[in-house]
PDB file of N, CA and C in Angstrom:
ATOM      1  N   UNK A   1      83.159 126.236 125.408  1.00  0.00           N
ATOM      2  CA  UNK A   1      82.590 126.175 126.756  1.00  0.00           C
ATOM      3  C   UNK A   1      82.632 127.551 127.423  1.00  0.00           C
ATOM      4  N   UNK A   2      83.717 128.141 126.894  1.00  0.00           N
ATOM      5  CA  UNK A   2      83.927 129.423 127.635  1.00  0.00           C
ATOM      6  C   UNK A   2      82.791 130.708 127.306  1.00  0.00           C
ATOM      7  N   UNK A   3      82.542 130.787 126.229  1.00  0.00           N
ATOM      8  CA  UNK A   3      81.355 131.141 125.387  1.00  0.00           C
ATOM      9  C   UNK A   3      80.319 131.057 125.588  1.00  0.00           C
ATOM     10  N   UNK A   4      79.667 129.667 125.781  1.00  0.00           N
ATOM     11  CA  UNK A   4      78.523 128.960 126.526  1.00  0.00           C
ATOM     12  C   UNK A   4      78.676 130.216 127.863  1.00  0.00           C
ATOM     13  N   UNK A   5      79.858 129.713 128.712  1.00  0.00           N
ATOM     14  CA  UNK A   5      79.565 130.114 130.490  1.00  0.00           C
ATOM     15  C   UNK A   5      78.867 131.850 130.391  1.00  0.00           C
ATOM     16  N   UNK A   6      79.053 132.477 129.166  1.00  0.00           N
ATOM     17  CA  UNK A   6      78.705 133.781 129.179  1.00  0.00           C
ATOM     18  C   UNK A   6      77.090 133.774 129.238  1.00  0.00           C
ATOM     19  N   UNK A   7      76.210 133.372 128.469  1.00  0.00           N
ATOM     20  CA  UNK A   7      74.774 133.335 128.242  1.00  0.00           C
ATOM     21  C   UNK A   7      74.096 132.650 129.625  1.00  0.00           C
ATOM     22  N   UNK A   8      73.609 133.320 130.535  1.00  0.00           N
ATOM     23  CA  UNK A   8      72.749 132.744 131.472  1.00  0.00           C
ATOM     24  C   UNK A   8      71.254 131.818 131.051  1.00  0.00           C
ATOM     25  N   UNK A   9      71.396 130.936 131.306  1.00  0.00           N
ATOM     26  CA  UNK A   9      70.442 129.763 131.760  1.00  0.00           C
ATOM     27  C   UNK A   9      69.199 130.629 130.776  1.00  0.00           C
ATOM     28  N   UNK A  10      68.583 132.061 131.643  1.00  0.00           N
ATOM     29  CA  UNK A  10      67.705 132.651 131.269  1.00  0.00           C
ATOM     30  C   UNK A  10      67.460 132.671 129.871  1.00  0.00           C
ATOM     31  N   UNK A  11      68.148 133.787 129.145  1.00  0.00           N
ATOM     32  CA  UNK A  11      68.014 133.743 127.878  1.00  0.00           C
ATOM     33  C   UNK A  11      68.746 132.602 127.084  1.00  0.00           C
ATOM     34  N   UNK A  12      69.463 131.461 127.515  1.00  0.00           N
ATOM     35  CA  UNK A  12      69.055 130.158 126.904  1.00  0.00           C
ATOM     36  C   UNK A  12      67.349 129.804 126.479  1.00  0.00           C
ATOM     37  N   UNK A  13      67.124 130.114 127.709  1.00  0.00           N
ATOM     38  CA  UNK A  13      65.855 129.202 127.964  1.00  0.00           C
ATOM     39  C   UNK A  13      64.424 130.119 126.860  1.00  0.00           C
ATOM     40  N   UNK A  14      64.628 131.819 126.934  1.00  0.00           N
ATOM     41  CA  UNK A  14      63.970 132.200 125.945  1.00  0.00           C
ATOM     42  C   UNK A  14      64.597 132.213 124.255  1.00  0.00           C
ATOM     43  N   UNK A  15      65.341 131.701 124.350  1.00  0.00           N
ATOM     44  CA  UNK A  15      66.201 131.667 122.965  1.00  0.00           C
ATOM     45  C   UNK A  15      65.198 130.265 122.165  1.00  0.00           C
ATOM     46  N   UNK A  16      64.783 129.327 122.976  1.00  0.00           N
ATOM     47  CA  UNK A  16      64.471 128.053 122.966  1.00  0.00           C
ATOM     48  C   UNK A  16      62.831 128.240 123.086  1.00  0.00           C
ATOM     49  N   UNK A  17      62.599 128.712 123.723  1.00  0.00           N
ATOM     50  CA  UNK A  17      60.974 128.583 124.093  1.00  0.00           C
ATOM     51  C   UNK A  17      60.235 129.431 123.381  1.00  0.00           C
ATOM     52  N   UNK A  18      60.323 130.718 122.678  1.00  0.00           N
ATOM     53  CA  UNK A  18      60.284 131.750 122.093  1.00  0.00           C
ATOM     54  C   UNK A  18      60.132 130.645 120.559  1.00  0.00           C
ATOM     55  N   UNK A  19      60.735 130.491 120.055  1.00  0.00           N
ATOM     56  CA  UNK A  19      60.392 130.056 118.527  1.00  0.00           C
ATOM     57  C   UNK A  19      59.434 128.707 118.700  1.00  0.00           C
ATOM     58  N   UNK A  20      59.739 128.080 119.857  1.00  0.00           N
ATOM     59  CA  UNK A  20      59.056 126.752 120.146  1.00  0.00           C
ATOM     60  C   UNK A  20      57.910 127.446 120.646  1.00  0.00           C
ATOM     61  N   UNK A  21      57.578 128.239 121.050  1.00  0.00           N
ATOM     62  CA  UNK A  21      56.189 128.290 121.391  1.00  0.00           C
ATOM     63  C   UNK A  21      55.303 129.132 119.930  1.00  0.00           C
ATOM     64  N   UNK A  22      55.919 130.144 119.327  1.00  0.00           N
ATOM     65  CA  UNK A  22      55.521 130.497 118.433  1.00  0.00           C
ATOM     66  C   UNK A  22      55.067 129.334 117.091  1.00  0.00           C
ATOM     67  N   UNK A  23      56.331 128.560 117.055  1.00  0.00           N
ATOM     68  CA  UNK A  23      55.795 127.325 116.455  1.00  0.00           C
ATOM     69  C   UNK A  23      54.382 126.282 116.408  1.00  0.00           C
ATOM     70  N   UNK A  24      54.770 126.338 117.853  1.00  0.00           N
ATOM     71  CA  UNK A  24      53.201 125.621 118.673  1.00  0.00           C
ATOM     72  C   UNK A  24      51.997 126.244 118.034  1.00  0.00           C
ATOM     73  N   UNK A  25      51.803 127.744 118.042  1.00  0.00           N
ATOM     74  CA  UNK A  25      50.562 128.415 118.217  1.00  0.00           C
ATOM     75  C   UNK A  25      50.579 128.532 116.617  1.00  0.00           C
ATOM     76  N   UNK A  26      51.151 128.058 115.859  1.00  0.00           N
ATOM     77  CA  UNK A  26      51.043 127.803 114.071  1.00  0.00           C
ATOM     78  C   UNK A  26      50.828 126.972 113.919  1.00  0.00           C
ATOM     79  N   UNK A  27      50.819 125.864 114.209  1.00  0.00           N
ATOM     80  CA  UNK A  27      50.477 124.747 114.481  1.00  0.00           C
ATOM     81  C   UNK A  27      49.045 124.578 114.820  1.00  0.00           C
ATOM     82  N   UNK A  28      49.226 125.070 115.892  1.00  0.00           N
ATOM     83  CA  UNK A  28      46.986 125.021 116.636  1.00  0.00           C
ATOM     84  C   UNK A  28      46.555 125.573 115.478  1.00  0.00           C
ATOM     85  N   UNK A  29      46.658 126.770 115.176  1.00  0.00           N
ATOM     86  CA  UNK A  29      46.072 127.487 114.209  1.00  0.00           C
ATOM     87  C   UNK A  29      46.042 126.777 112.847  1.00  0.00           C
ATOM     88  N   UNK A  30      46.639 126.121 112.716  1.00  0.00           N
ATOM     89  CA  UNK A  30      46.435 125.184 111.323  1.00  0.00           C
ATOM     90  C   UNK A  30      45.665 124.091 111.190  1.00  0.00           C
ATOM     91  N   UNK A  31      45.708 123.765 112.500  1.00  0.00           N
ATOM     92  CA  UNK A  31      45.116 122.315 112.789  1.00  0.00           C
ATOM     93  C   UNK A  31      43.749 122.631 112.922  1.00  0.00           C
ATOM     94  N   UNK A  32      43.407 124.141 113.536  1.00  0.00           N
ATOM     95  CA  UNK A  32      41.805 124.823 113.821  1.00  0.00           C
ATOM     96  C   UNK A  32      41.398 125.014 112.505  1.00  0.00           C
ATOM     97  N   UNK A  33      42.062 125.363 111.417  1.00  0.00           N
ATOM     98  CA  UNK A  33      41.908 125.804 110.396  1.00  0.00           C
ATOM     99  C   UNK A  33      41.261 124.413 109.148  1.00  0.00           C
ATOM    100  N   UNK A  34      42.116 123.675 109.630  1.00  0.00           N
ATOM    101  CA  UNK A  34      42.017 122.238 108.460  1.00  0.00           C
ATOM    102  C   UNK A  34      40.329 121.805 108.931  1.00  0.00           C
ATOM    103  N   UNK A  35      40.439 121.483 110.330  1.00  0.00           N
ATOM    104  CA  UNK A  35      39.224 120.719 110.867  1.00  0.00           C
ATOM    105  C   UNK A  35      38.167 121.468 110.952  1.00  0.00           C
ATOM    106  N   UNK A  36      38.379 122.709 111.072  1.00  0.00           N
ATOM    107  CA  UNK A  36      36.993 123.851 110.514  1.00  0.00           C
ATOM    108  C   UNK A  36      37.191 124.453 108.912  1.00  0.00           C
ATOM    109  N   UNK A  37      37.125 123.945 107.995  1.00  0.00           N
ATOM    110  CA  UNK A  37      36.911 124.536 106.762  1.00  0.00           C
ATOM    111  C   UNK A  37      36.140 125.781 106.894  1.00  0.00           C
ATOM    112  N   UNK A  38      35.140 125.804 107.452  1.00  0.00           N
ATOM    113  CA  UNK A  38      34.219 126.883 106.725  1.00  0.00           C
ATOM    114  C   UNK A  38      34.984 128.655 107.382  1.00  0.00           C
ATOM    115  N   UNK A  39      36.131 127.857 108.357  1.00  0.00           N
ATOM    116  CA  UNK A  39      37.057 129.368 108.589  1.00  0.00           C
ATOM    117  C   UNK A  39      37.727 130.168 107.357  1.00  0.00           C
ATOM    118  N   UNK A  40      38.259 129.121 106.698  1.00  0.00           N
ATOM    119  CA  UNK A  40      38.630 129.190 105.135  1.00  0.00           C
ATOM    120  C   UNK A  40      38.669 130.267 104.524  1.00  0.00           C
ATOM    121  N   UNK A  41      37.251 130.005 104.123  1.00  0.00           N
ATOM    122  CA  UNK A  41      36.971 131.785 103.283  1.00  0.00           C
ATOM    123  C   UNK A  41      37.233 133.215 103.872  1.00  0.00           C
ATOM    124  N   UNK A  42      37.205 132.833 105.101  1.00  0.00           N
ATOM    125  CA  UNK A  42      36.951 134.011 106.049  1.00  0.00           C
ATOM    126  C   UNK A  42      38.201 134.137 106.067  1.00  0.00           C
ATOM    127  N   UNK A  43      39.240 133.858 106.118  1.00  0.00           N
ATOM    128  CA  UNK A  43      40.932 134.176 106.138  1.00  0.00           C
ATOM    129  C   UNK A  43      41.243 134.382 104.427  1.00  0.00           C
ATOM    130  N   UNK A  44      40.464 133.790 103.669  1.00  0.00           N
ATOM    131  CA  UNK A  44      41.380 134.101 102.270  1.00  0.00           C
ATOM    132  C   UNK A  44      39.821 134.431 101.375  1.00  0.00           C
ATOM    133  N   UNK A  45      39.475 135.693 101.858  1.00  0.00           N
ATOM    134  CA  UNK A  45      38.208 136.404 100.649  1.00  0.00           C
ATOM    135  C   UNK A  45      38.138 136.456  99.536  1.00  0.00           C
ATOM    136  N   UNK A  46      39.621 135.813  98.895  1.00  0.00           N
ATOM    137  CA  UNK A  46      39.577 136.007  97.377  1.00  0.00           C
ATOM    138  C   UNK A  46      39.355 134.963  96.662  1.00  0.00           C
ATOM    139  N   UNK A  47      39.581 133.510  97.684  1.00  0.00           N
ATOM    140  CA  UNK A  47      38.790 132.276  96.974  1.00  0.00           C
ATOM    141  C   UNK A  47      37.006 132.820  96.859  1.00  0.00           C
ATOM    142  N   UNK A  48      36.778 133.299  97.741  1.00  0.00           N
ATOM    143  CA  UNK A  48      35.302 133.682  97.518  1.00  0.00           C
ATOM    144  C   UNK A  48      35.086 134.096  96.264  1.00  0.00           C
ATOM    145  N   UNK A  49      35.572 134.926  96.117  1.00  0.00           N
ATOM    146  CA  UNK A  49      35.536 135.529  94.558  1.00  0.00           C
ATOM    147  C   UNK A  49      35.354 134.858  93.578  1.00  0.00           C
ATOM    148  N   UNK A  50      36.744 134.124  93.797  1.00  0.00           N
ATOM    149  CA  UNK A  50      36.782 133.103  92.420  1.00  0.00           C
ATOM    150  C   UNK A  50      35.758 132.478  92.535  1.00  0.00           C
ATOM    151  N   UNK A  51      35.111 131.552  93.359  1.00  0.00           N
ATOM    152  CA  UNK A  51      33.973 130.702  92.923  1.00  0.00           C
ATOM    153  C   UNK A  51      32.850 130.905  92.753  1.00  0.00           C
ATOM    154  N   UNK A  52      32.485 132.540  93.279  1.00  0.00           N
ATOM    155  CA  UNK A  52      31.587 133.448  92.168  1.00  0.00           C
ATOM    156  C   UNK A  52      31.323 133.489  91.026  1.00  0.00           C
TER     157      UNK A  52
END
């Protein structure tokens, strides 16, 4: 507890929101990614290749 009382509220709160939000925006981006296929190629040029 004594440990805890050192860390203000503040950087609790970015300790927490910081990976949770970064999380979030990997997330959108995956979910934009699945439901638009044709983004696909355009992020990974080397499947292009191959099916050349």
């Amino acid at each position: 507890m004594m440990m805890a009382m050192n860390f203000s509220f503040d950087t609790l709160f970015f300790v927490i929101a910081v990976p949770a939000a970064i999380s979030a925006g990997m997330l959108i981006l995956l979910t934009l990614v699945v439901r638009n296929p044709i983004t696909v190629p355009d992020a990974l040029p080397s499947a292009g290749i191959v099916n050349k």
